[in-house]
N, C-alpha and C. Protein backbone atom coordinates (compact mmCIF):
# COMPACT_ATOMS: atom_id res chain seq x y z
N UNK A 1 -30.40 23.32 -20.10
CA UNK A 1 -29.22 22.72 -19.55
C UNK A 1 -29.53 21.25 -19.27
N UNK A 2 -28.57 20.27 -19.21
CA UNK A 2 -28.85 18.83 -19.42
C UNK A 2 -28.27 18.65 -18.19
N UNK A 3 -29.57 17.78 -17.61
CA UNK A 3 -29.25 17.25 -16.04
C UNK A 3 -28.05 16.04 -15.97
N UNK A 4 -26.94 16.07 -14.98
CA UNK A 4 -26.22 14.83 -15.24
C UNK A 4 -26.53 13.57 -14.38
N UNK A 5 -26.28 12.24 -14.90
CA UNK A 5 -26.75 11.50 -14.75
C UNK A 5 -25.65 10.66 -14.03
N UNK A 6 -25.93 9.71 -13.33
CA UNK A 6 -25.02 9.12 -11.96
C UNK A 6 -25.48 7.70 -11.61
N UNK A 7 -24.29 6.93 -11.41
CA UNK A 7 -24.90 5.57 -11.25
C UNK A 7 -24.30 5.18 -10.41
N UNK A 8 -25.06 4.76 -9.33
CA UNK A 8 -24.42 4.28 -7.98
C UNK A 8 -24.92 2.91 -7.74
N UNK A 9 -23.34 2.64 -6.61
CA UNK A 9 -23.73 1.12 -6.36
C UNK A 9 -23.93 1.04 -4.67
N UNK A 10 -24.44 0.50 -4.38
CA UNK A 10 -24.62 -0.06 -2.69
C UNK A 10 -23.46 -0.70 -2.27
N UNK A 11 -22.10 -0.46 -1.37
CA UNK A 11 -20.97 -1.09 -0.82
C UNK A 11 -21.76 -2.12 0.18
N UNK A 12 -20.79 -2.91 0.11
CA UNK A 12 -21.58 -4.02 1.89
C UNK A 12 -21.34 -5.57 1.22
N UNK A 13 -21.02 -6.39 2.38
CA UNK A 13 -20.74 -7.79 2.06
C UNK A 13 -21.17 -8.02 1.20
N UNK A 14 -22.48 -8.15 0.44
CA UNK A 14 -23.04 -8.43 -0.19
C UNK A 14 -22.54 -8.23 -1.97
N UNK A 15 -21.78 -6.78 -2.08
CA UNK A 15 -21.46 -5.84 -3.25
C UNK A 15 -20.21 -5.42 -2.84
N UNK A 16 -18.88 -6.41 -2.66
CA UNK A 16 -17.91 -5.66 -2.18
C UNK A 16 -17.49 -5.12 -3.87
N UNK A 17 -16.48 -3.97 -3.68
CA UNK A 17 -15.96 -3.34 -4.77
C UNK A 17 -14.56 -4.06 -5.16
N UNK A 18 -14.37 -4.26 -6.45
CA UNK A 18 -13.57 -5.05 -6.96
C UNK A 18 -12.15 -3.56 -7.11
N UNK A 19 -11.12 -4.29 -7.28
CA UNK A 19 -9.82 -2.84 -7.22
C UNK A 19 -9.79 -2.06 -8.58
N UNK A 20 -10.61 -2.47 -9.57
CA UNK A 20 -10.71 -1.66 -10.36
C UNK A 20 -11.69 -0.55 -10.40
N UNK A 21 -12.73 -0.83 -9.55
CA UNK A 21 -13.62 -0.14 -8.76
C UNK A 21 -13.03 0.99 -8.05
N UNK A 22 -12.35 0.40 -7.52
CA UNK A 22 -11.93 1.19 -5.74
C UNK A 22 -10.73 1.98 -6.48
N UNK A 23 -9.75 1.85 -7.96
CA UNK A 23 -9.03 2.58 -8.36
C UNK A 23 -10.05 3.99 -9.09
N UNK A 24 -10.88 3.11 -9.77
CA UNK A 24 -11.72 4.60 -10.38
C UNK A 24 -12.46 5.61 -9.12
N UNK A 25 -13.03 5.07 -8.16
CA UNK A 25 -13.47 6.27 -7.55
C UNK A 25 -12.68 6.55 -6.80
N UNK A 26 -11.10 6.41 -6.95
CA UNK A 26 -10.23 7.02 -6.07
C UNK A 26 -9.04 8.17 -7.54
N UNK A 27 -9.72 7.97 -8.56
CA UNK A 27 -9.43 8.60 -9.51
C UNK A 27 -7.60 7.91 -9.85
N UNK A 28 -7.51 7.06 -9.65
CA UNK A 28 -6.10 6.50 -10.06
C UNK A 28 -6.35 4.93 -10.76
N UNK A 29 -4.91 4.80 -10.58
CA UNK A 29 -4.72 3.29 -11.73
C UNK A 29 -4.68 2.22 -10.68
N UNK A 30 -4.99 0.99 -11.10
CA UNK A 30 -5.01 -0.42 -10.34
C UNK A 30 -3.35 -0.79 -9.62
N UNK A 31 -2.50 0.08 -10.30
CA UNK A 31 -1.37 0.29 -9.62
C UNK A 31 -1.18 0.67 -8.36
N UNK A 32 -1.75 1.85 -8.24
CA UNK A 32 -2.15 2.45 -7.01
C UNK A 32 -2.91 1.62 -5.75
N UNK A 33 -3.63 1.28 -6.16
CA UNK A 33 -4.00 -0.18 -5.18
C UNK A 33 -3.55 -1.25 -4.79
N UNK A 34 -2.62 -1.52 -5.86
CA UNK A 34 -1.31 -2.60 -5.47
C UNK A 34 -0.68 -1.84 -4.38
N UNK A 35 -0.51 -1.09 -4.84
CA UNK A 35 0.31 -0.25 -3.48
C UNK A 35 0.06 0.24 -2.27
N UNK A 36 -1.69 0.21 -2.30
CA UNK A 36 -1.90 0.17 -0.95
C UNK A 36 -1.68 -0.45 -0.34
N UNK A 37 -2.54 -1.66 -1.24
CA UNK A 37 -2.42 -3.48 -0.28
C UNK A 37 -0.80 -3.43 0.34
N UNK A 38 -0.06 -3.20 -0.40
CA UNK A 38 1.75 -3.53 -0.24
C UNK A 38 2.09 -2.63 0.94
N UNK A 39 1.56 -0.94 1.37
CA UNK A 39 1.72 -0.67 2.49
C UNK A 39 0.77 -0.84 3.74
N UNK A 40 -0.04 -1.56 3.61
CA UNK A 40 -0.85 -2.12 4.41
C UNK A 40 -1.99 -0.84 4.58
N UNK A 41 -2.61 0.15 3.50
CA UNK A 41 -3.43 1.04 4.01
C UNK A 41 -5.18 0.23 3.68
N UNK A 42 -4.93 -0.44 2.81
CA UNK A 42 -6.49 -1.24 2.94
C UNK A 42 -5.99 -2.68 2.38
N UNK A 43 -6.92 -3.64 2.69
CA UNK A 43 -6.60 -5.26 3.06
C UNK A 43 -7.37 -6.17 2.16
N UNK A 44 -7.01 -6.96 1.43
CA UNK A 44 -7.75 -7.62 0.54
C UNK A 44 -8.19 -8.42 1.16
N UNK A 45 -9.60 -8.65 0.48
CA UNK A 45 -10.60 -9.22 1.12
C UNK A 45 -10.77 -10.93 0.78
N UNK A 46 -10.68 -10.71 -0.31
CA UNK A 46 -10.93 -12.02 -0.83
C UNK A 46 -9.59 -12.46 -1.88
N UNK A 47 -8.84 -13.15 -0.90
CA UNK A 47 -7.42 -13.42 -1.84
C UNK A 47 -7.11 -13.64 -3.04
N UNK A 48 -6.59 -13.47 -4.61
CA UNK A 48 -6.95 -14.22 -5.85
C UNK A 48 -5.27 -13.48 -5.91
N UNK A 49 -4.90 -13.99 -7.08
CA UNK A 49 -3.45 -13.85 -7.91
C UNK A 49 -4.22 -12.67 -8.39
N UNK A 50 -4.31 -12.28 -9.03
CA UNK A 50 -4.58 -10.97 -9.91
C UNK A 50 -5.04 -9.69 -9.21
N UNK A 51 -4.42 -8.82 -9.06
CA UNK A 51 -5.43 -7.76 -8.63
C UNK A 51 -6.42 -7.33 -8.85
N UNK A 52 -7.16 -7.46 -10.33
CA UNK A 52 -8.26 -7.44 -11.13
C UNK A 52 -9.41 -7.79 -10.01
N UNK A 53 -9.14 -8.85 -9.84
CA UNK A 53 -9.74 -9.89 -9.07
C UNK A 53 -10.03 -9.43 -7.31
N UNK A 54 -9.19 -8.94 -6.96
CA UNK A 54 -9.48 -8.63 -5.49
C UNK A 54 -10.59 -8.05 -5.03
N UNK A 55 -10.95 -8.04 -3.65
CA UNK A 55 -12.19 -7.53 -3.64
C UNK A 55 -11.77 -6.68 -2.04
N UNK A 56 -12.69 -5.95 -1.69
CA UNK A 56 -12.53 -4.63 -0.88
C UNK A 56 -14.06 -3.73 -0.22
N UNK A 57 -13.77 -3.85 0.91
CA UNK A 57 -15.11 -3.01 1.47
C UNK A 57 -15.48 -1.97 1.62
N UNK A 58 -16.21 -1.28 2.00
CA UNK A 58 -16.52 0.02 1.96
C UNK A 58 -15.38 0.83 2.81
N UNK A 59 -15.38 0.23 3.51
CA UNK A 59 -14.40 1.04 4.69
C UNK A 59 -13.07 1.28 3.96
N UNK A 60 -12.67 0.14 3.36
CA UNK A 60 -11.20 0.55 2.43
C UNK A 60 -11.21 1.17 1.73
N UNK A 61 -12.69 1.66 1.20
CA UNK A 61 -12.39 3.07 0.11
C UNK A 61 -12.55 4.18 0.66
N UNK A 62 -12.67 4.11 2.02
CA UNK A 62 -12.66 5.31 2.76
C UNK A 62 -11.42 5.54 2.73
N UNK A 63 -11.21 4.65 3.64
CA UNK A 63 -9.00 4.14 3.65
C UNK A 63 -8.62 4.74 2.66
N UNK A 64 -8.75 4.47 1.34
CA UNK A 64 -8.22 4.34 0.09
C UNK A 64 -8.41 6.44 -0.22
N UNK A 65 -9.41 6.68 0.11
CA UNK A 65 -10.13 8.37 -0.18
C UNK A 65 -9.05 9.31 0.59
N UNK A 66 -9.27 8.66 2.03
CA UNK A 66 -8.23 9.55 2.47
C UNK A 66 -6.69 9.55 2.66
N UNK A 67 -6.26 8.25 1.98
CA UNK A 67 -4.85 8.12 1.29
C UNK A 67 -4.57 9.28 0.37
N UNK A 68 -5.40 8.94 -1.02
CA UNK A 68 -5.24 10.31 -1.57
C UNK A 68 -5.52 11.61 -1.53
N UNK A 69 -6.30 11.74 -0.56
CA UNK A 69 -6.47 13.04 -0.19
C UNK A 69 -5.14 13.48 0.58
N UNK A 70 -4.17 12.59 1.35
CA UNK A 70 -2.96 13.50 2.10
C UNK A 70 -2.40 12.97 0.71
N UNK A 71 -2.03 12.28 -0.26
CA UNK A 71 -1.06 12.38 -1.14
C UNK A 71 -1.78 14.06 -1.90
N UNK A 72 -2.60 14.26 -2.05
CA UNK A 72 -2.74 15.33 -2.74
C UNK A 72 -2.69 17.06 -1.87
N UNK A 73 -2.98 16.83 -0.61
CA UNK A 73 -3.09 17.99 -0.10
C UNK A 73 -1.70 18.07 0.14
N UNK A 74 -0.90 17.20 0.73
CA UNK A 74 0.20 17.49 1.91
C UNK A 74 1.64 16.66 0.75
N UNK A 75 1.67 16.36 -0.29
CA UNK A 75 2.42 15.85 -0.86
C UNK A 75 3.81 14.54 -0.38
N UNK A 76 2.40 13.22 0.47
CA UNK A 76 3.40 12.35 1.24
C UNK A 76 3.33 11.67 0.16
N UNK A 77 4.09 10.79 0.59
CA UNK A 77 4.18 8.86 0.32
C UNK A 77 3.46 8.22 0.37
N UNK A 78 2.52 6.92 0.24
CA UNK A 78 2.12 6.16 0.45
C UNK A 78 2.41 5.64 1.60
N UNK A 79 3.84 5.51 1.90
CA UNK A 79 4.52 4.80 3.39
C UNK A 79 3.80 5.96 4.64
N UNK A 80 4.23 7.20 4.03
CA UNK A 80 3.86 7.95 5.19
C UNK A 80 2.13 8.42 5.46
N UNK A 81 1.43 8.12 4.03
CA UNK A 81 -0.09 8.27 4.24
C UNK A 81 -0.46 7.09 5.49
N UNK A 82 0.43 5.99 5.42
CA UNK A 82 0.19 4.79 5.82
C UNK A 82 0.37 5.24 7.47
N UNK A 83 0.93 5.78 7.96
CA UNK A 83 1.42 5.94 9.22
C UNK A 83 0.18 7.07 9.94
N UNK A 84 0.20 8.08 8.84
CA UNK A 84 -0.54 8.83 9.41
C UNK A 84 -1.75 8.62 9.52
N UNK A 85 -2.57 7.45 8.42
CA UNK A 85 -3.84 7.04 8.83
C UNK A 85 -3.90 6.30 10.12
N UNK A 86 -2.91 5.42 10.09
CA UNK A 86 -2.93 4.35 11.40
C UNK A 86 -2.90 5.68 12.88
N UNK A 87 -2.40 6.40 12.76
CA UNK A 87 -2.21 7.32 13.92
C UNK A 87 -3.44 7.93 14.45
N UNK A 88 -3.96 8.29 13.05
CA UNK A 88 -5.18 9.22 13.29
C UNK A 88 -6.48 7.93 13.90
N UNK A 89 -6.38 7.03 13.25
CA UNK A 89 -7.06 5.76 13.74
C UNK A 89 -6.90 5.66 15.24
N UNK A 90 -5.61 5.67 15.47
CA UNK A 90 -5.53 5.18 16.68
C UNK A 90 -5.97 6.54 17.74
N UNK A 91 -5.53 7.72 17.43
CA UNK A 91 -6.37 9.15 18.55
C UNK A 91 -7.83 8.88 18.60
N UNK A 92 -8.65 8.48 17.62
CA UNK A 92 -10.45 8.36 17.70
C UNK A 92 -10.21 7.29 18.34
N UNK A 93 -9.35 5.99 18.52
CA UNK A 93 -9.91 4.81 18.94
C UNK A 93 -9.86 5.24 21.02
N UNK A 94 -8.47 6.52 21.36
CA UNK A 94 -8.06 6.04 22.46
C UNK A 94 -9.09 7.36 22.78
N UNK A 95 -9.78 8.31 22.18
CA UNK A 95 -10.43 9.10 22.48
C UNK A 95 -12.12 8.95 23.05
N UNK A 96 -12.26 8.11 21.97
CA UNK A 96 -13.79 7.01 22.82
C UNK A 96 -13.11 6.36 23.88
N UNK A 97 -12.25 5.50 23.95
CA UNK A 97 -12.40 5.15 25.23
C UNK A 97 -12.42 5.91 26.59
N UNK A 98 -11.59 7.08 26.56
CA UNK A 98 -11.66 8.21 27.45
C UNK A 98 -13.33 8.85 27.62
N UNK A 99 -13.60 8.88 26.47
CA UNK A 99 -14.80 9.20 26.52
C UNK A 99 -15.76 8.30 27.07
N UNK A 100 -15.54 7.19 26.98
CA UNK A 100 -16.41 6.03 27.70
C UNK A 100 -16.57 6.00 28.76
N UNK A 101 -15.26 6.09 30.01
CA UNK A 101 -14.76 5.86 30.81
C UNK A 101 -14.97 7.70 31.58
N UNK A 102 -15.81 8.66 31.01
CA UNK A 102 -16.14 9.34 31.62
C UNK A 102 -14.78 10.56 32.04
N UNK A 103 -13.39 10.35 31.15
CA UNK A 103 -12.56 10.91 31.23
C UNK A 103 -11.98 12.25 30.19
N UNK A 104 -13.31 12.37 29.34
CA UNK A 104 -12.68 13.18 27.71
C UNK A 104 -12.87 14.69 28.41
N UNK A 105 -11.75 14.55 27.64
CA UNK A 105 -11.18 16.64 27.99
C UNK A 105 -12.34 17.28 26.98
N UNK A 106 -12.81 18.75 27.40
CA UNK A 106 -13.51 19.52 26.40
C UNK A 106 -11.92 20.29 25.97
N UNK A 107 -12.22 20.20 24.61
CA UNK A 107 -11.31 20.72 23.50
C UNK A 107 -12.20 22.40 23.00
């Protein structure tokens, strides 16, 4: 049996991922990334006319992963992936602070 072979890159200032990048390991078209940027689910990094051209951090292909993961599990929108990431963002953000502050409920 033939071992498969895999080529990875290191994300980070240094190696940001270009949107043709961030469309293939999100298994879609450079379209699809226009459309993030347009609902605000990940943020271009480095401004240029072309989308070709844009550039994007690690964290936005997280952004970008679990966009399509609710377009594929739960059959939303883009508008509404958009809402529900920001939401879920915002419960971990107000949940550390509770937790900081010595106030987090056991769940």
């Amino acid at each position: 049996m033939a071992n498969p072979s895999f080529d990875t890159t290191t994300l980070g200032a240094a190696h940001p991922l270009r949107a043709g990048e961030l469309a293939h390991a999100c298994g879609a078209e450079i379209d699809w990334v226009v459309q993030l940027v347009e609902v605000g689910i990940v943020e271009v990094r480095s401004p240029a006319e072309r989308p070709d051209d844009w550039c994007f951090h690690s964290a936005d292909l997280q952004c970008a992963l679990d966009a399509r993961r609710l377009e594929r599990d739960f059959g939303v929108g883009l508008d509404a992936a958009a809402l529900i990431l920001d939401l879920e963002h915002e419960v971990r953000r107000l949940k550390a602070l509770l937790t900081a502050r010595g106030l987090a409920r056991e769940i």
